[in-house]
Protein backbone atom coordinates (compact mmCIF):
# COMPACT_ATOMS: atom_id res chain seq x y z
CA UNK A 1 17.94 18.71 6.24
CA UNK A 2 19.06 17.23 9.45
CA UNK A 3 20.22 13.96 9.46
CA UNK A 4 18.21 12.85 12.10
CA UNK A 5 15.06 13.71 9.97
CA UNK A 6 15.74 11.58 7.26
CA UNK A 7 13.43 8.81 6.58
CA UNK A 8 16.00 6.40 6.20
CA UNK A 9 17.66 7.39 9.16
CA UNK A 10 14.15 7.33 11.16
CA UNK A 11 12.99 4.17 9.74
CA UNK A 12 15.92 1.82 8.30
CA UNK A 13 13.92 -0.38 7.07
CA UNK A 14 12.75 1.70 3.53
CA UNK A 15 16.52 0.87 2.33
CA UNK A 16 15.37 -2.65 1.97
CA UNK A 17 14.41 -4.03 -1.14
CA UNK A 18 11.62 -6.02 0.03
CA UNK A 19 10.33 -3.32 1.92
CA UNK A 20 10.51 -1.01 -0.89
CA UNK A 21 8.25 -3.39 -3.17
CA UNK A 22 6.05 -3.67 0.00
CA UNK A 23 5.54 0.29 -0.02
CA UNK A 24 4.89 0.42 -3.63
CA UNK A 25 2.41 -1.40 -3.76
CA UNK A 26 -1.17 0.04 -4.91
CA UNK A 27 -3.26 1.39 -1.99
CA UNK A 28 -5.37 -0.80 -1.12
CA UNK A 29 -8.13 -2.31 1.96
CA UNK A 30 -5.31 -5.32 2.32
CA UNK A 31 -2.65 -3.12 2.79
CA UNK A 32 -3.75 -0.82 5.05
CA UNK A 33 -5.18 -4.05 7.19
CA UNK A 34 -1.88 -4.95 6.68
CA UNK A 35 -0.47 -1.68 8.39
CA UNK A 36 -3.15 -2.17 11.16
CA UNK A 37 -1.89 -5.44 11.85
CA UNK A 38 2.18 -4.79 11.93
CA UNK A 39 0.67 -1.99 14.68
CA UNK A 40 -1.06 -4.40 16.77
CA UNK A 41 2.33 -6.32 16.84
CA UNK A 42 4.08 -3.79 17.92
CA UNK A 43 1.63 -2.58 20.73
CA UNK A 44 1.79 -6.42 21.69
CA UNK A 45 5.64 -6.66 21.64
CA UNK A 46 5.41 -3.27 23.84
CA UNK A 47 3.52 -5.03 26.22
CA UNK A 48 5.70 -8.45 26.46
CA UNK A 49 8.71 -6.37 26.61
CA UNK A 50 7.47 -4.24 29.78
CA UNK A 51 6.34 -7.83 31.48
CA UNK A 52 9.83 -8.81 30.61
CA UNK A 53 11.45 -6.02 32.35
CA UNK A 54 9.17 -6.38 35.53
CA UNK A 55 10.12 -10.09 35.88
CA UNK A 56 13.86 -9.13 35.40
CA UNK A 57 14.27 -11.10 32.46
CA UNK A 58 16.51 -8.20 30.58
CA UNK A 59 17.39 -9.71 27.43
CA UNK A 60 14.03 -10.84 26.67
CA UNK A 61 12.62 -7.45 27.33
CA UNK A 62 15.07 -6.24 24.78
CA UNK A 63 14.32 -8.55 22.24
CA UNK A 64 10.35 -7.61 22.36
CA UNK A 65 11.41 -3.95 22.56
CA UNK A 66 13.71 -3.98 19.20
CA UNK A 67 10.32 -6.36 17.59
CA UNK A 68 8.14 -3.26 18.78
CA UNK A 69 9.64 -0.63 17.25
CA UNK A 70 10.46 -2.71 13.62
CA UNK A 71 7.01 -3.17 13.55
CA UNK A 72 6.48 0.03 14.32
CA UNK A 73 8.82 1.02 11.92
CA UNK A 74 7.23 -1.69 8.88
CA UNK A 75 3.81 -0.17 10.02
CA UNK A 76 4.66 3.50 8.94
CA UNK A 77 6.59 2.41 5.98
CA UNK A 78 3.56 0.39 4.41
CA UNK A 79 0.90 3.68 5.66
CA UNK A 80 3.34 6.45 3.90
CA UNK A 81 3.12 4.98 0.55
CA UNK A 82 5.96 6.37 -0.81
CA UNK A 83 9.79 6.96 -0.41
CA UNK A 84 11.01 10.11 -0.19
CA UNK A 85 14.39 11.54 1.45
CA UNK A 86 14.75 15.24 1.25
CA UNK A 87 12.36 15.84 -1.67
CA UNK A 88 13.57 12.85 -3.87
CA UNK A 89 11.77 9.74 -4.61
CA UNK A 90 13.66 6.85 -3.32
C-alpha cells in the first residue's frame, strides 16, 4: 500500500487515544449528529479562513484553515466506524 493511502497518514488523528474510543463507540443517532456537526465546523472554519485571506489577515486564515480540515478530519474518523490500516484493525 502506498503510504500516502494510509489512514493514519490521511487522517492523523485515529492514532489518538481519545479519538480511538470516540470511533468505537456503538453506532448510534448521537454520533452520527455528532459527525454532522464536526462537518458544519469545518465548512464554517472554511469560510472564516477564506474571509481571513481576503482581508489579508494571513495567520488567521491559517489558523481557521488547519481547524477546517481537523474537523474534517474528526468528522470522517467518527462516520468510518472503525480503524483499519492496510487490512488490520487498529
Amino acid at each position: 500500500m502506498n503510504r500516502s493511502n494510509q489512514a493514519l497518514v490521511r487522517n492523523p488523528l485515529l492514532a489518538m487515544p481519545a479519538m480511538q474510543e470516540l470511533v468505537a463507540m456503538p453506532a448510534s443517532a448521537e454520533k452520527t449528529k455528532i459527525a454532522d456537526l464536526f462537518k458544519q465546523a469545518s465548512a464554517d472554519a472554511r469560510v472564516k479562513a477564506e474571509k481571513c485571506w481576503r482581508t489579508h489577515k494571513a495567520p488567521m486564515a491559517a489558523y481557521w484553515k488547519a481547524v477546517a480540515v481537523y474537523a474534517n478530519h474528526t468528522s470522517r474518523a467518527i462516520r468510518r466506524g472503525t480503524l483499519t490500516s492496510g487490512g488490520k484493525q487498529l
